[in-house]
N, C-alpha and C. Protein backbone atom coordinates (compact mmCIF):
# COMPACT_ATOMS: atom_id res chain seq x y z
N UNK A 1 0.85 -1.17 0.00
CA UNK A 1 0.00 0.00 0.00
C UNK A 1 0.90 1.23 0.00
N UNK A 2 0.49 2.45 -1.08
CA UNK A 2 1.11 3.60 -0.46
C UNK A 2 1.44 4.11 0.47
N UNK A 3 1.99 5.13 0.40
CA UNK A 3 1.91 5.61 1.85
C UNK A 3 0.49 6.62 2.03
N UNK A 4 -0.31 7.42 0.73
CA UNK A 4 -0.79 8.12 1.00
C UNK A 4 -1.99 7.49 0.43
N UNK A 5 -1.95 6.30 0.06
CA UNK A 5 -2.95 5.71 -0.17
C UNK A 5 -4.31 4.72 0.45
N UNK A 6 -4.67 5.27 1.51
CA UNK A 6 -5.66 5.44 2.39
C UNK A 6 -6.88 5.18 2.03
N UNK A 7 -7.82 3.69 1.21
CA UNK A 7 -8.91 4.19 0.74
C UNK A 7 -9.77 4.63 1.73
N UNK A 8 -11.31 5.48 1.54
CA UNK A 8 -12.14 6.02 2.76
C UNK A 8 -13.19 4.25 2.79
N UNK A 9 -13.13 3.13 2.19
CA UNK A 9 -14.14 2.35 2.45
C UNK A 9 -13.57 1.35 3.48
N UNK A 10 -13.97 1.09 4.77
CA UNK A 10 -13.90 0.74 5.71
C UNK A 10 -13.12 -0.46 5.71
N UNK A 11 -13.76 -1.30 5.16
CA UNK A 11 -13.40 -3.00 5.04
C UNK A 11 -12.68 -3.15 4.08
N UNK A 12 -12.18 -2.61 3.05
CA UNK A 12 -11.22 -2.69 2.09
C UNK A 12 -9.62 -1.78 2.85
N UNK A 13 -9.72 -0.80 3.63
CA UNK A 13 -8.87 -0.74 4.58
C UNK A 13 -8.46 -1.66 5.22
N UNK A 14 -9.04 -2.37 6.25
CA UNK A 14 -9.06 -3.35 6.70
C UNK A 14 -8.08 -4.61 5.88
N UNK A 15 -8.16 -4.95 4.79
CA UNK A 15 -7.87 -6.28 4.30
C UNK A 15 -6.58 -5.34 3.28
N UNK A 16 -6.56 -4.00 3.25
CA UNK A 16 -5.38 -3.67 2.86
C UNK A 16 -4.22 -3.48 4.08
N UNK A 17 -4.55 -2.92 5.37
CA UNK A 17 -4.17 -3.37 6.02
C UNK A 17 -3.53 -4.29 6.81
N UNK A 18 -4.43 -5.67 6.71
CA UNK A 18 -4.23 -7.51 7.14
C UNK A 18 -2.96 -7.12 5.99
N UNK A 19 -3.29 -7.17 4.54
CA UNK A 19 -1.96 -7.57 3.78
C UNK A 19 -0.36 -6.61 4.26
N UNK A 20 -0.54 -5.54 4.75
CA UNK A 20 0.56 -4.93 5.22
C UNK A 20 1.61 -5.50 5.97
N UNK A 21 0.45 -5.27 7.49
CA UNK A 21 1.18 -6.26 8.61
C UNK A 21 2.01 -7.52 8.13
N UNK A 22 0.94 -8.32 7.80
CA UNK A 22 1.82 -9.55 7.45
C UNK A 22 2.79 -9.76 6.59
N UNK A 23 2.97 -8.92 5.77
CA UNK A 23 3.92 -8.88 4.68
C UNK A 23 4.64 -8.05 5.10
N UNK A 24 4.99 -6.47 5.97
CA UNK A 24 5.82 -5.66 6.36
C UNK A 24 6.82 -6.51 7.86
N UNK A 25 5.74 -7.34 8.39
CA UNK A 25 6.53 -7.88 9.98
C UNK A 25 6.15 -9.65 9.64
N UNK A 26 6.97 -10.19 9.19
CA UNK A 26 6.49 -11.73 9.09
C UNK A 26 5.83 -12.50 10.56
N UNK A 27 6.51 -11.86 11.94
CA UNK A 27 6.20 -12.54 12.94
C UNK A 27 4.45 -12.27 13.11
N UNK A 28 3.87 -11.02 12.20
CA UNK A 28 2.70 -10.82 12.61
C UNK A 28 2.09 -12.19 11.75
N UNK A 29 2.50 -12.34 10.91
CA UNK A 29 1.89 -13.53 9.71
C UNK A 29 1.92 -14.53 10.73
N UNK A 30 2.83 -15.16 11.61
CA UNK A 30 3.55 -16.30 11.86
C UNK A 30 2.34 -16.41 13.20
N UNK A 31 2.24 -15.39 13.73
CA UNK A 31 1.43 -15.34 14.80
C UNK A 31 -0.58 -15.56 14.20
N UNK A 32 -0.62 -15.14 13.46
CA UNK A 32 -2.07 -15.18 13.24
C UNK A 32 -2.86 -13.42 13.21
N UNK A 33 -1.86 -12.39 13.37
CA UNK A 33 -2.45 -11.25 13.74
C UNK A 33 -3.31 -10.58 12.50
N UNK A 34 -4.84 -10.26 12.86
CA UNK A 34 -5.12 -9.91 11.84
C UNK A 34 -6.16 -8.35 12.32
N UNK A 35 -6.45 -7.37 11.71
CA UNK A 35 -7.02 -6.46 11.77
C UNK A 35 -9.01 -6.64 12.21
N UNK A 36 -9.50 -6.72 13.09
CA UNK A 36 -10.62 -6.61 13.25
C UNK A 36 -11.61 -5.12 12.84
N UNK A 37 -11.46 -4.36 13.36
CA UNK A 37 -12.09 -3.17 13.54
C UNK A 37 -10.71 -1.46 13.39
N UNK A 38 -11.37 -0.92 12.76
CA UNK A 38 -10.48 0.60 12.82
C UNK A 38 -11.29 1.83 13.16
N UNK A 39 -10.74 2.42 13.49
CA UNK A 39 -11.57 3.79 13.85
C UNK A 39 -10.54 5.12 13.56
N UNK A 40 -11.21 6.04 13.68
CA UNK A 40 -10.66 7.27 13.27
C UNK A 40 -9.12 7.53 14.11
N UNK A 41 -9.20 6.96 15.28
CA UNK A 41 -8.00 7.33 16.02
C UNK A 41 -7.57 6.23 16.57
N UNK A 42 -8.21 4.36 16.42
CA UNK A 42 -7.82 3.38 17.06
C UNK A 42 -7.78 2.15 16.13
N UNK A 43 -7.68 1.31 16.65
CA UNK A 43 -7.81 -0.10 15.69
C UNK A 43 -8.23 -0.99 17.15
N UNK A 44 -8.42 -2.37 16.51
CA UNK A 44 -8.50 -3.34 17.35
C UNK A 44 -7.99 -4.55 16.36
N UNK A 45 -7.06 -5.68 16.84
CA UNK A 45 -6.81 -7.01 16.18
C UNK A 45 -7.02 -7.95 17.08
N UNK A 46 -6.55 -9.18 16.54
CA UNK A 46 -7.05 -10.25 17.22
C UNK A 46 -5.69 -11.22 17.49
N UNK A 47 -5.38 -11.99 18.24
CA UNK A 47 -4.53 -12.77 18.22
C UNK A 47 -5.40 -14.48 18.35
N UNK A 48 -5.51 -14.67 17.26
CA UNK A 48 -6.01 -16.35 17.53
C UNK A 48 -5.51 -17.27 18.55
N UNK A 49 -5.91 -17.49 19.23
CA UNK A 49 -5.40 -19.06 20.15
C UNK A 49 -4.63 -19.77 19.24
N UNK A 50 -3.84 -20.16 19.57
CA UNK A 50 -2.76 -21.61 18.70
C UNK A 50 -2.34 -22.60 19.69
N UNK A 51 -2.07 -23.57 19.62
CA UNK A 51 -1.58 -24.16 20.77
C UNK A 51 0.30 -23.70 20.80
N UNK A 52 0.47 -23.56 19.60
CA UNK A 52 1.82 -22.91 19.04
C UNK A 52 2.49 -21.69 19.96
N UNK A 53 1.44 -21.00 20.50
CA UNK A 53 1.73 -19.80 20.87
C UNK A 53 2.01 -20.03 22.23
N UNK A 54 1.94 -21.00 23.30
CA UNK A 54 1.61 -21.48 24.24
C UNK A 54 3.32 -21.27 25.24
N UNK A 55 2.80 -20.73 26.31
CA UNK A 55 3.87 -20.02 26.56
C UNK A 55 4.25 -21.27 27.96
N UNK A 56 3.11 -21.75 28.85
CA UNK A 56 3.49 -22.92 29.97
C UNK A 56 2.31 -24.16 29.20
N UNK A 57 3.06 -25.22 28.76
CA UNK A 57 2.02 -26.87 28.21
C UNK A 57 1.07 -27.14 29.59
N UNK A 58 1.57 -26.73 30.51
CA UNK A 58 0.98 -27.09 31.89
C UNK A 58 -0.84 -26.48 31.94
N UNK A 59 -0.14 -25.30 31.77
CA UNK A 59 -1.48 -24.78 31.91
C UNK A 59 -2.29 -24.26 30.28
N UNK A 60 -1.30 -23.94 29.62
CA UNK A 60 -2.20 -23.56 27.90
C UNK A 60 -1.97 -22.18 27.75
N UNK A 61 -1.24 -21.18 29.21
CA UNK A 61 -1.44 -19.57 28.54
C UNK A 61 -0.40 -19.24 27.63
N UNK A 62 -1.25 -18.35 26.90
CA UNK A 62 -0.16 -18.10 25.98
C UNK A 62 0.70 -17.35 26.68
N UNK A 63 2.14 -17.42 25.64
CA UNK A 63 3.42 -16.73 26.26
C UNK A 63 3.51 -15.11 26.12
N UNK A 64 3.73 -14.67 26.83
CA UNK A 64 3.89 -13.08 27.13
C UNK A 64 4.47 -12.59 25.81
N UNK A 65 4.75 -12.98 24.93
CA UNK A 65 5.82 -12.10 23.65
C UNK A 65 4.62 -12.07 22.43
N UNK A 66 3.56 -13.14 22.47
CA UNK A 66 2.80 -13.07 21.44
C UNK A 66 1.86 -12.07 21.87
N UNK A 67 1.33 -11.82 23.14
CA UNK A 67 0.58 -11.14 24.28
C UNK A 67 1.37 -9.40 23.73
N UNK A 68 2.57 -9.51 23.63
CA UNK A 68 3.27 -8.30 23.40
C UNK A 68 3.31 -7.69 21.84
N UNK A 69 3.46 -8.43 20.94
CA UNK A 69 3.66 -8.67 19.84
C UNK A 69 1.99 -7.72 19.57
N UNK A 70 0.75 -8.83 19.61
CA UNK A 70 -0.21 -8.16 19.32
C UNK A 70 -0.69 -6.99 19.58
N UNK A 71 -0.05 -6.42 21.16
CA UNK A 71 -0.19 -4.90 21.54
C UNK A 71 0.72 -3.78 20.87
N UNK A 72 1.67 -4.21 20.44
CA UNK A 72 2.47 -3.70 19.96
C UNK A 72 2.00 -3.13 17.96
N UNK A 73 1.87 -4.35 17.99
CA UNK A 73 1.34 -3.93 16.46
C UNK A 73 -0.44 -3.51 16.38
N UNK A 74 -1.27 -3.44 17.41
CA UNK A 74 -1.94 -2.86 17.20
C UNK A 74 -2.01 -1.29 17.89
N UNK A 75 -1.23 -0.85 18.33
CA UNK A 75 -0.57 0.47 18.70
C UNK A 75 0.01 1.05 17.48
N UNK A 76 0.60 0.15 16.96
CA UNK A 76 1.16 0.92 15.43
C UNK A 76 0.13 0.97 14.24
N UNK A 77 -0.90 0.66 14.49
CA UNK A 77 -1.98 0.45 13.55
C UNK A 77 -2.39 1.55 14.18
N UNK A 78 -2.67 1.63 15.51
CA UNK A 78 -4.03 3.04 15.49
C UNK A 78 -2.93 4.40 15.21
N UNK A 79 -1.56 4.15 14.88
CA UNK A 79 -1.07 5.42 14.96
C UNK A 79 -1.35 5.69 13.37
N UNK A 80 -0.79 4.19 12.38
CA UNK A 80 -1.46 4.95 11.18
C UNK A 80 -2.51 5.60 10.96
N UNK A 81 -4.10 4.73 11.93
CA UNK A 81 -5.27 5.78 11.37
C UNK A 81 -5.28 7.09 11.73
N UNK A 82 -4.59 7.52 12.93
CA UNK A 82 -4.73 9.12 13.56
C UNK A 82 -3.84 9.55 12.41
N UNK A 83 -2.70 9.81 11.85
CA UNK A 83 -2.44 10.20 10.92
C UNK A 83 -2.88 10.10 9.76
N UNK A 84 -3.68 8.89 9.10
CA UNK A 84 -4.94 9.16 8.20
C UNK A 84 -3.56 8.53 6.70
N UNK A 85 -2.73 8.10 7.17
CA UNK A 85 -1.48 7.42 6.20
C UNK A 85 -1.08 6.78 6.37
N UNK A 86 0.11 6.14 5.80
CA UNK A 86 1.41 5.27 6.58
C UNK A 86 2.32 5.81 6.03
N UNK A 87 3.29 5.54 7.52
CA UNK A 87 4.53 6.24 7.12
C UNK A 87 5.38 5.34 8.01
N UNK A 88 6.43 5.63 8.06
CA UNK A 88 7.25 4.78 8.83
C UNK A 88 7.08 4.91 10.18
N UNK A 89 7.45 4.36 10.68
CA UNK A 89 7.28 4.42 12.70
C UNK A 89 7.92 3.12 12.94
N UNK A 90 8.09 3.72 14.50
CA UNK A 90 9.35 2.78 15.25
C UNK A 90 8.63 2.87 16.82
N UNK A 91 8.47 1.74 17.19
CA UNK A 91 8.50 1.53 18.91
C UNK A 91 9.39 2.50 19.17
N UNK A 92 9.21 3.45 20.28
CA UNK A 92 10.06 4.02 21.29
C UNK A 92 10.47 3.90 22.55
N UNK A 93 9.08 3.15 22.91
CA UNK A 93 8.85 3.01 24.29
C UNK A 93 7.22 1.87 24.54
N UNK A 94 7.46 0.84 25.50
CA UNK A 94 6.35 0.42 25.62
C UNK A 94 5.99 -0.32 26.65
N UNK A 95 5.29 0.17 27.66
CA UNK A 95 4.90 -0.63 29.05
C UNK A 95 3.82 -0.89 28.89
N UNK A 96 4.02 -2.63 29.37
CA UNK A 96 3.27 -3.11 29.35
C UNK A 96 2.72 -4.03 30.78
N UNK A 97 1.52 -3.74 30.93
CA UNK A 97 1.00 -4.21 32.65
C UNK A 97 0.19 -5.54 32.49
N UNK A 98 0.92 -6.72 32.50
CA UNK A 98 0.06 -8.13 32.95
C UNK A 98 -0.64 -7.64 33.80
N UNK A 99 -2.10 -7.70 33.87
CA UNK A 99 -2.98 -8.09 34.52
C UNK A 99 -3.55 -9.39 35.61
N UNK A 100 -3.71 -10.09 34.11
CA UNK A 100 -3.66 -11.76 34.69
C UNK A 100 -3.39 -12.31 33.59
N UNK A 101 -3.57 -13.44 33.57
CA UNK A 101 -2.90 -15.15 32.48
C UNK A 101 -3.94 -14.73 31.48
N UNK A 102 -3.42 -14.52 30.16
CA UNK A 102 -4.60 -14.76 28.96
C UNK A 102 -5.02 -16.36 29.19
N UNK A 103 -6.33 -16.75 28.80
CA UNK A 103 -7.15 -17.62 29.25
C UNK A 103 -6.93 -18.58 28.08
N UNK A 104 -6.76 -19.92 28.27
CA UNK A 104 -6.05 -20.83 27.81
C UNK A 104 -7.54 -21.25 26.72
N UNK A 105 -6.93 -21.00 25.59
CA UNK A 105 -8.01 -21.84 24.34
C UNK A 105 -9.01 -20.65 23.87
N UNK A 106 -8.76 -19.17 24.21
CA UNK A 106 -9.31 -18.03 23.44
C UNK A 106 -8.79 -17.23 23.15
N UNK A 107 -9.09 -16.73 21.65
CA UNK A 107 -8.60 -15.55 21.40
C UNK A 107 -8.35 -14.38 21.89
N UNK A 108 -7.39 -13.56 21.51
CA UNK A 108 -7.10 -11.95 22.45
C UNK A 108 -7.11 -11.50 21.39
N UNK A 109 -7.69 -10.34 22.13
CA UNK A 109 -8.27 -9.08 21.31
C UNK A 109 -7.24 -7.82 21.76
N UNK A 110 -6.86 -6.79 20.95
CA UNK A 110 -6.18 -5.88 21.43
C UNK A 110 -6.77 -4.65 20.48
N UNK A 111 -7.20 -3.68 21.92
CA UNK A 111 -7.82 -2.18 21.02
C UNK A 111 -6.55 -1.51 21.80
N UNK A 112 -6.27 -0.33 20.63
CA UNK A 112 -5.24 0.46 20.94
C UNK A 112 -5.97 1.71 20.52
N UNK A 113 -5.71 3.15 21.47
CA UNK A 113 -5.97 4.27 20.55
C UNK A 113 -5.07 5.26 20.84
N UNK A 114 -4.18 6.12 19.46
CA UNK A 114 -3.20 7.05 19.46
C UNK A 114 -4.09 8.42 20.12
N UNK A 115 -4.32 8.86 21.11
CA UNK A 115 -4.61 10.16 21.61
C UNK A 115 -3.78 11.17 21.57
N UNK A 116 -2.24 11.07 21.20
CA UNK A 116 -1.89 12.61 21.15
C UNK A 116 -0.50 12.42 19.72
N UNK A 117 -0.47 13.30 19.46
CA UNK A 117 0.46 13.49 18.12
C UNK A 117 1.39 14.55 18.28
N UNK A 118 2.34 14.21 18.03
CA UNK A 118 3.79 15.65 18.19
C UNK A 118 4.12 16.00 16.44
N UNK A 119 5.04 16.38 16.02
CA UNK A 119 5.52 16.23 14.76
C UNK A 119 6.33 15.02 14.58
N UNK A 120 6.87 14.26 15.71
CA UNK A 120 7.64 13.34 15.78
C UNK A 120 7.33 12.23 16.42
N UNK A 121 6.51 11.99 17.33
CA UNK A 121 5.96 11.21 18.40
C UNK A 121 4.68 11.01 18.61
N UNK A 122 3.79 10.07 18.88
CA UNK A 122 2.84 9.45 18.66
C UNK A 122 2.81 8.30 20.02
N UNK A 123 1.34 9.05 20.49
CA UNK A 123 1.30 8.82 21.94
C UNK A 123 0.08 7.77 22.06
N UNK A 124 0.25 6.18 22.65
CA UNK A 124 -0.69 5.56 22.24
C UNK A 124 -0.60 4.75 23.62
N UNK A 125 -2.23 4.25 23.96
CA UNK A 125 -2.43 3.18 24.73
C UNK A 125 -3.60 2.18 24.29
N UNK A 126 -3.20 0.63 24.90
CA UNK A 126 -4.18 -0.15 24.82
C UNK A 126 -4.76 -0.97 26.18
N UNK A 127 -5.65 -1.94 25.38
CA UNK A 127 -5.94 -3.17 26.49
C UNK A 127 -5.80 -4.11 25.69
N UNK A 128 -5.36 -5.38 26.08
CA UNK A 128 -5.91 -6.94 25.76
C UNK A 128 -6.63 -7.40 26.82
N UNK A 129 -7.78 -8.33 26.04
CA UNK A 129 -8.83 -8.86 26.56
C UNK A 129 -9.32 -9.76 25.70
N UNK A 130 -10.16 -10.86 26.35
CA UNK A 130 -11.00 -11.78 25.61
C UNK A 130 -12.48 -11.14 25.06
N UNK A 131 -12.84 -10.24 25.09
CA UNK A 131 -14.18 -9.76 24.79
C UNK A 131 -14.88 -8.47 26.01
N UNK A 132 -14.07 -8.32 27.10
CA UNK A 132 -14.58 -7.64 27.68
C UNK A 132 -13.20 -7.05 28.54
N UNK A 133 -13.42 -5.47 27.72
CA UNK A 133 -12.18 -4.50 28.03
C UNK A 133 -12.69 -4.10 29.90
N UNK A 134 -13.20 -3.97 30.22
CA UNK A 134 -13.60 -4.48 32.09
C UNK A 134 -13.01 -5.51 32.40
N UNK A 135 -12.20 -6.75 31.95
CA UNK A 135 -11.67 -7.50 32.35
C UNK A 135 -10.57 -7.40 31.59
N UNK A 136 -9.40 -6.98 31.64
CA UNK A 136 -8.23 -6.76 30.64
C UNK A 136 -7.51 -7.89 31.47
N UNK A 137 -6.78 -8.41 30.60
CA UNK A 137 -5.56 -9.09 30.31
C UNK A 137 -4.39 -8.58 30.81
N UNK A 138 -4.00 -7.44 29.85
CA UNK A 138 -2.98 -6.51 30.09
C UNK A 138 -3.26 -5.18 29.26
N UNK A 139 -2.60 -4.45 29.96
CA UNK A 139 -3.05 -2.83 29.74
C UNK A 139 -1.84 -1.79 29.43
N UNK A 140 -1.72 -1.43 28.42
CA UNK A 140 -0.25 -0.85 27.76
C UNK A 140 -0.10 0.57 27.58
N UNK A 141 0.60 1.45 27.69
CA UNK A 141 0.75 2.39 26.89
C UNK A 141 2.49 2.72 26.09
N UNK A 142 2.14 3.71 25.39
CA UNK A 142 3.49 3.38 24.14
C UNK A 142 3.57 5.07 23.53
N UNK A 143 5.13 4.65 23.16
CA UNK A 143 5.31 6.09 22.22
C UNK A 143 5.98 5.60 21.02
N UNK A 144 5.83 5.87 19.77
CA UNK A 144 6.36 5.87 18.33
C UNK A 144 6.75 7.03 18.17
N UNK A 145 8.13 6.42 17.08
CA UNK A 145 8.60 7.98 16.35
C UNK A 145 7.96 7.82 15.03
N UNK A 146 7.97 8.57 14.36
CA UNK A 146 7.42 9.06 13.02
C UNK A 146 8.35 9.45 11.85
N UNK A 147 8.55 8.90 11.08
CA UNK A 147 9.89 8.77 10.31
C UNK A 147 8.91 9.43 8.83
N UNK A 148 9.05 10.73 8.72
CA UNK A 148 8.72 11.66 7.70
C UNK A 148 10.04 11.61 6.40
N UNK A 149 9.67 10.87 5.17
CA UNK A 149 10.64 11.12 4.05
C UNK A 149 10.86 12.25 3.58
C-alpha cells in the first residue's frame, strides 16, 4: 500500500491493512495477527489461540511475547489511522502491565488508541482482553517515532 494511499471504504482498509502487517513484519503472519475493527483514532486485532503460541504446556497460557507482539502492532496500527497514512514508525517506548494469564483456548483481542500526536511522536495506549475490556488481560501504553521522508 502507499503511503498516502488510504482508501475512505472501511473494510477494504481493513484487508489492505491484514496484507501490510503480514507482509511488512512476518512474525505478525507467523502469529495469526489480523485487523478486526479501525476507527478514526484506534484499531482493534485479534490474536487467535494456537496451541503454538503457548507459553506454559501445563497450563495452555499463551506466552507473554505473542501477548506483546499483538499490543504492539496494534498500537502501530491506530497510529497509522490518527495520521490518516502510513509512514514509517518505530516503537520508542512500551509498558506493558500483565494483569492476569490470557485464558487458555481463546482468542485476544487488542484495542489500541493514538490520543496525542507531536511532529515526531505518537502517543498511544491499549488493552488486551478476551471480549470484555472491564476484564483486561494486560493494559499498555506506548510512544512511536514518526519517520517523515
Amino acid at each position: 500500500m502507499a503511503s498516502d494511499d488510504f482508501p475512505s471504504d472501511t473494510q477494504q482498509m481493513v484487508e489492505n491493512i491484514n496484507q501490510f502487517i503480514t507482509k511488512a513484519v512476518p512474525q505478525n503472519e507467523a502469529l495469526g495477527l489480523r485487523v478486526v475493527s479501525l476507527e478514526p483514532t484506534a484499531a482493534t486485532l485479534v490474536l487467535p489461540y494456537a496451541d503454538k503460541l503457548v507459553g506454559n504446556p501445563e497450563t495452555g497460557v499463551l506466552h507473554g511475547g505473542a501477548v506483546t507482539t499483538l499490543i504492539d502492532a496494534t498500537c502501530g496500527i491506530a497510529v497509522f489511522m490518527k495520521l490518516a497514512r502510513m509512514v514509517r514508525i518505530a516503537t520508542l517506548d512500551l509498558r506493558i502491565d500483565y494483569l492476569h494469564p490470557a485464558a487458555p483456548g481463546k482468542d485476544l483481542l487488542a484495542r489500541a488508541e493514538c490520543y496525542k500526536l507531536t511532529r515526531s511522536v505518537a502517543f498511544v495506549r491499549a488493552l488486551a482482553h478476551h471480549g470484555n475490556p472491564d476484564d483486561a488481560v494486560a493494559s499498555a501504553q506506548g510512544t512511536f517515532i514518526i519517520v517523515e521522508d
